[in-house]
N, C-alpha and C. Protein backbone atom coordinates (compact mmCIF):
# COMPACT_ATOMS: atom_id res chain seq x y z
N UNK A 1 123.14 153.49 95.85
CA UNK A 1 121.72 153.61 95.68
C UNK A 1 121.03 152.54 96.52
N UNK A 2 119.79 153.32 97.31
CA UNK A 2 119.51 151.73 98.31
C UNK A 2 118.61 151.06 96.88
N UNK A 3 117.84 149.84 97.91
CA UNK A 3 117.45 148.75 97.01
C UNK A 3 115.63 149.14 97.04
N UNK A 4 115.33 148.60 96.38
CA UNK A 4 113.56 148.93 96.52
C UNK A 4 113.15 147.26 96.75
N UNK A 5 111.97 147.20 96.87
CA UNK A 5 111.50 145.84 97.67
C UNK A 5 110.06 146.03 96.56
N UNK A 6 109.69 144.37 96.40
CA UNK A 6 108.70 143.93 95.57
C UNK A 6 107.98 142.87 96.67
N UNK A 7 107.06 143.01 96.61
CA UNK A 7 106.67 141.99 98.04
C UNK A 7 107.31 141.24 98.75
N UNK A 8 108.10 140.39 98.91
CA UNK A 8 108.80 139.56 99.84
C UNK A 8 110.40 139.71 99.24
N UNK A 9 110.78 140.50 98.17
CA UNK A 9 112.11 140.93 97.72
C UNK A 9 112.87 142.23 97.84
N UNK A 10 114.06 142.09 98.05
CA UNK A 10 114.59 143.49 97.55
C UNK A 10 115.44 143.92 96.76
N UNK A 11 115.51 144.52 95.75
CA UNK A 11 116.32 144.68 94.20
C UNK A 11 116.73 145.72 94.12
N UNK A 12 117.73 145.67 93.70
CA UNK A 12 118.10 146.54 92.93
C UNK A 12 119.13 146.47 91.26
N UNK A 13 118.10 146.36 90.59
CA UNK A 13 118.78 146.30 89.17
C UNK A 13 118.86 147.27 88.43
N UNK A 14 120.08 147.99 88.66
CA UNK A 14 120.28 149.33 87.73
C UNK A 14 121.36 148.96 86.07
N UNK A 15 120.86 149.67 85.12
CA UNK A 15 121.15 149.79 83.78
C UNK A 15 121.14 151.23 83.03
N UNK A 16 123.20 150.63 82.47
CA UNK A 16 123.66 152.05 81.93
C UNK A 16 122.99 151.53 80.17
N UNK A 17 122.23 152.42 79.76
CA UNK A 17 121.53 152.12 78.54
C UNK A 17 121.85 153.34 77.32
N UNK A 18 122.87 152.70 76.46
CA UNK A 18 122.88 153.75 75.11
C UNK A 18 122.67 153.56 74.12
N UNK A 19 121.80 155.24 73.00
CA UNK A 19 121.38 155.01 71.67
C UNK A 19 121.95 155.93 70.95
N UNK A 20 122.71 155.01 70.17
CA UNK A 20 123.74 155.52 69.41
C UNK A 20 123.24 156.18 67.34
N UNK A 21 123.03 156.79 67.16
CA UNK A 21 122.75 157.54 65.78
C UNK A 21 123.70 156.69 64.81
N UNK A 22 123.28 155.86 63.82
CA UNK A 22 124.05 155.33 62.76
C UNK A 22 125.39 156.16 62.52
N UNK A 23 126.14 155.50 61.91
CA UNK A 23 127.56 155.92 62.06
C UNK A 23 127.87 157.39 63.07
N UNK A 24 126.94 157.36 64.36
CA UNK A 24 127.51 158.91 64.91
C UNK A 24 127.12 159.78 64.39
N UNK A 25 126.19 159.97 63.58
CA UNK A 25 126.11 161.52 63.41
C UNK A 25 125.24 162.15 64.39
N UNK A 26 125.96 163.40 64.13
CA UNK A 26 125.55 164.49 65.23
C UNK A 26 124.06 164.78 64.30
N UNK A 27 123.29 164.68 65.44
CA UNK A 27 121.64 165.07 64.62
C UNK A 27 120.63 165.30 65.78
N UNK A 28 121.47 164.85 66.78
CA UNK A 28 120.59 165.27 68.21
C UNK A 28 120.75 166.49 69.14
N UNK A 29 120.37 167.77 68.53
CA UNK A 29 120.13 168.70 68.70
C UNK A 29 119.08 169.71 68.26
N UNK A 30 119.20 170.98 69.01
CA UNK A 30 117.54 171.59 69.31
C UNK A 30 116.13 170.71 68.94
N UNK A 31 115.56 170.78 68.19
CA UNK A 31 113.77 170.24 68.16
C UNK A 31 114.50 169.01 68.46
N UNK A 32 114.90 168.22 68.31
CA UNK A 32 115.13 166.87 68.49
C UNK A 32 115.54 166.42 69.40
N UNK A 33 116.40 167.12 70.09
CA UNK A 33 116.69 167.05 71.32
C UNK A 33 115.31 166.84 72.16
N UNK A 34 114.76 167.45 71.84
CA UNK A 34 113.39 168.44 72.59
C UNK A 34 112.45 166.95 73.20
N UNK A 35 112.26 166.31 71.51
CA UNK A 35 111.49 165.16 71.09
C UNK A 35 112.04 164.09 72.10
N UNK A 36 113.51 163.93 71.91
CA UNK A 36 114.31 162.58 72.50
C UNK A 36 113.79 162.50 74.00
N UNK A 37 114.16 163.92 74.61
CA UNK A 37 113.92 164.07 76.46
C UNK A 37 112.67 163.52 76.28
N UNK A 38 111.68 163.83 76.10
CA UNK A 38 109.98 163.10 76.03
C UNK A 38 110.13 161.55 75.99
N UNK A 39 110.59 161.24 74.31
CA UNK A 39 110.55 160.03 74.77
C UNK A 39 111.15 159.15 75.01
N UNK A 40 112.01 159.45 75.98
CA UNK A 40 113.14 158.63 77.24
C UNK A 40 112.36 158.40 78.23
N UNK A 41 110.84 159.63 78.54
CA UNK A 41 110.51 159.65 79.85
C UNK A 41 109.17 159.36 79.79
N UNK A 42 108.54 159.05 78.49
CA UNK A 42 107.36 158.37 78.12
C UNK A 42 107.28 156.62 79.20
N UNK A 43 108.70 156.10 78.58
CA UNK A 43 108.31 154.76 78.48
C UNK A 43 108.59 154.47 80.32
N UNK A 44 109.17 155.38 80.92
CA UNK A 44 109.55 155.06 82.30
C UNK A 44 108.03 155.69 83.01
N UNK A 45 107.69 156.83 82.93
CA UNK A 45 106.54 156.22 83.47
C UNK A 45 105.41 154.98 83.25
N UNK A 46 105.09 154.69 82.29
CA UNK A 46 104.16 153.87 81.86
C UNK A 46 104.46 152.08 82.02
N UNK A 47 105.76 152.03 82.53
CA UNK A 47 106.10 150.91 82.56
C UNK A 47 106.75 151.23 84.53
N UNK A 48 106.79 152.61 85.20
CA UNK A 48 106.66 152.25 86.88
C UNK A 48 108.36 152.03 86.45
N UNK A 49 109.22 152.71 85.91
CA UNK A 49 110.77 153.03 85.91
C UNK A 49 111.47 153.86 86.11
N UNK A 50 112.43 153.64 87.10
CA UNK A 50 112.62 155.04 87.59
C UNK A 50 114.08 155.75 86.74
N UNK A 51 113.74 156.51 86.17
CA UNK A 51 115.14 157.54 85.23
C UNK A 51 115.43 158.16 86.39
N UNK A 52 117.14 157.35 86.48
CA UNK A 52 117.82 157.88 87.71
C UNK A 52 118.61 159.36 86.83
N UNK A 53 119.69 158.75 85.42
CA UNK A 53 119.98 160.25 85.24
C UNK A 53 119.74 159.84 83.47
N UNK A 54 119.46 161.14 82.78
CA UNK A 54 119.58 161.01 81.00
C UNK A 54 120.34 161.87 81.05
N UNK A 55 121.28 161.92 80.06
CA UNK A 55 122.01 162.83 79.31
C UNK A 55 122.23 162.69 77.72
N UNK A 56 121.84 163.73 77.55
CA UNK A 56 121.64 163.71 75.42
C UNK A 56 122.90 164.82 74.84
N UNK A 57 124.06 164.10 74.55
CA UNK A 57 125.00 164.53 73.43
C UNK A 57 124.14 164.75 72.00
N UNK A 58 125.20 165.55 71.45
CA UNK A 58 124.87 165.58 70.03
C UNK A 58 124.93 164.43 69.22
N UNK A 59 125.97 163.40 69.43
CA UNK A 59 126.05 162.02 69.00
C UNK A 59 125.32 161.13 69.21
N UNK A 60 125.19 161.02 70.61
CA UNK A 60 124.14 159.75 71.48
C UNK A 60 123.37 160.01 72.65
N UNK A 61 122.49 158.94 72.94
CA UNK A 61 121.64 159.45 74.33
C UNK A 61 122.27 158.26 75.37
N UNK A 62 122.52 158.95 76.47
CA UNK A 62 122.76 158.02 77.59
C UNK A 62 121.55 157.99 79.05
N UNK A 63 121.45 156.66 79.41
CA UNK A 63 120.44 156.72 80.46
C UNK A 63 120.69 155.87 80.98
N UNK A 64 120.46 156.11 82.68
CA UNK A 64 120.78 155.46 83.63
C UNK A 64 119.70 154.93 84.52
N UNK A 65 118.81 153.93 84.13
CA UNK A 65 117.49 153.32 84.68
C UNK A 65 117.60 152.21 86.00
N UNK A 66 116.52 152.60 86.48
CA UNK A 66 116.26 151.25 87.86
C UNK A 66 115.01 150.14 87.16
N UNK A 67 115.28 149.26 86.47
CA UNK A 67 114.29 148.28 85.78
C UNK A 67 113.73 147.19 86.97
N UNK A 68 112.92 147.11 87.65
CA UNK A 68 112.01 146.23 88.80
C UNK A 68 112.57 145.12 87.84
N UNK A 69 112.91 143.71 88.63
CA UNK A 69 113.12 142.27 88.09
C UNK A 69 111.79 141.63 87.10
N UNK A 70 110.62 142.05 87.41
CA UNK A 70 109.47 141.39 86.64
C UNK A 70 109.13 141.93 85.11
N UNK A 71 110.13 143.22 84.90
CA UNK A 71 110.58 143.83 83.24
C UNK A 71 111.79 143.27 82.69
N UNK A 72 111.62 142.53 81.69
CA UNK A 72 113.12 142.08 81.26
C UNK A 72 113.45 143.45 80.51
N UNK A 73 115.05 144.40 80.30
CA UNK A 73 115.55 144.75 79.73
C UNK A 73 115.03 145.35 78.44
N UNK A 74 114.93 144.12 77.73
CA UNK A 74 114.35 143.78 76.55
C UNK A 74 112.97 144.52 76.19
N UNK A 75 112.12 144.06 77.12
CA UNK A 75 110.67 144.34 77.35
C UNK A 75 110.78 145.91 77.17
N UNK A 76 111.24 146.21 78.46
CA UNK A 76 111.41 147.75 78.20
C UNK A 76 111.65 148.19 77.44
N UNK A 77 113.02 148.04 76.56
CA UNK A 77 113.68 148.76 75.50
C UNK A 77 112.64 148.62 74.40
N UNK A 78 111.46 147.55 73.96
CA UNK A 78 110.67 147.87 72.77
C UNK A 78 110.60 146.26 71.97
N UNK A 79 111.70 145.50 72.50
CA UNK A 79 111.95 144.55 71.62
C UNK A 79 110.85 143.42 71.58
N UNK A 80 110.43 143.47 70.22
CA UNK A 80 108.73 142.54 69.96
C UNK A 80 109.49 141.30 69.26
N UNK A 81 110.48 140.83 69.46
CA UNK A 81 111.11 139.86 68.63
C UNK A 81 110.29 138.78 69.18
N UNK A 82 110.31 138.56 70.44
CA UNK A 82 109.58 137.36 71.53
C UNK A 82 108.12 137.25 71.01
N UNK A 83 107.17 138.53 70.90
CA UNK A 83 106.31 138.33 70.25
C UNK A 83 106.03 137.68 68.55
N UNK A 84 106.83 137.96 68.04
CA UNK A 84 107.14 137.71 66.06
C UNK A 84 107.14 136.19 65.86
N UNK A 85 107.47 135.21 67.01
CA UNK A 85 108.25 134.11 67.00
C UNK A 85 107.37 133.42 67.40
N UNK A 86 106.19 133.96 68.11
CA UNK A 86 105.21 132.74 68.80
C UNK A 86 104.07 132.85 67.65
């Protein structure tokens, strides 16, 4: 995969990202399925991320993202812990 460039940089930080259903259960199928594809692809536009590939098992969702260096991980994925603490 080439690299993308941020003003005077060029990156490329790709992340294999999975969400796994408490003990595995299979529960991710039809309407839900439906729901999950949406919002995998909510948060990549709105945050300028590019969803290279998703794939949704019945067990888990897998996704394969390009995160720009100025989004931590974290940020993306939802995590307000950083916020709770200040």
């Amino acid at each position: 995969m080439g690299a993308s460039s941020l003003f005077h940089t060029r990156w490329d930080c790709s992340y294999h990202i999975m969400f796994i259903p408490e003990f595995r259960r299979k529960t991710l199928f039809k309407e839900v399925r439906r729901e999950v594809v949406e919002m995998s692809k909510t948060p990549c536009e709105y945050k300028d991320i590019e969803l290279v590939k998703a794939r949704i098992r019945v067990d888990h969702v897998r996704m394969y993202v390009k995160v720009p260096p100025k989004i931590s991980v974290l940020e993306f994925m939802g995590d307000t812990s950083k916020e709770r603490v200040r």
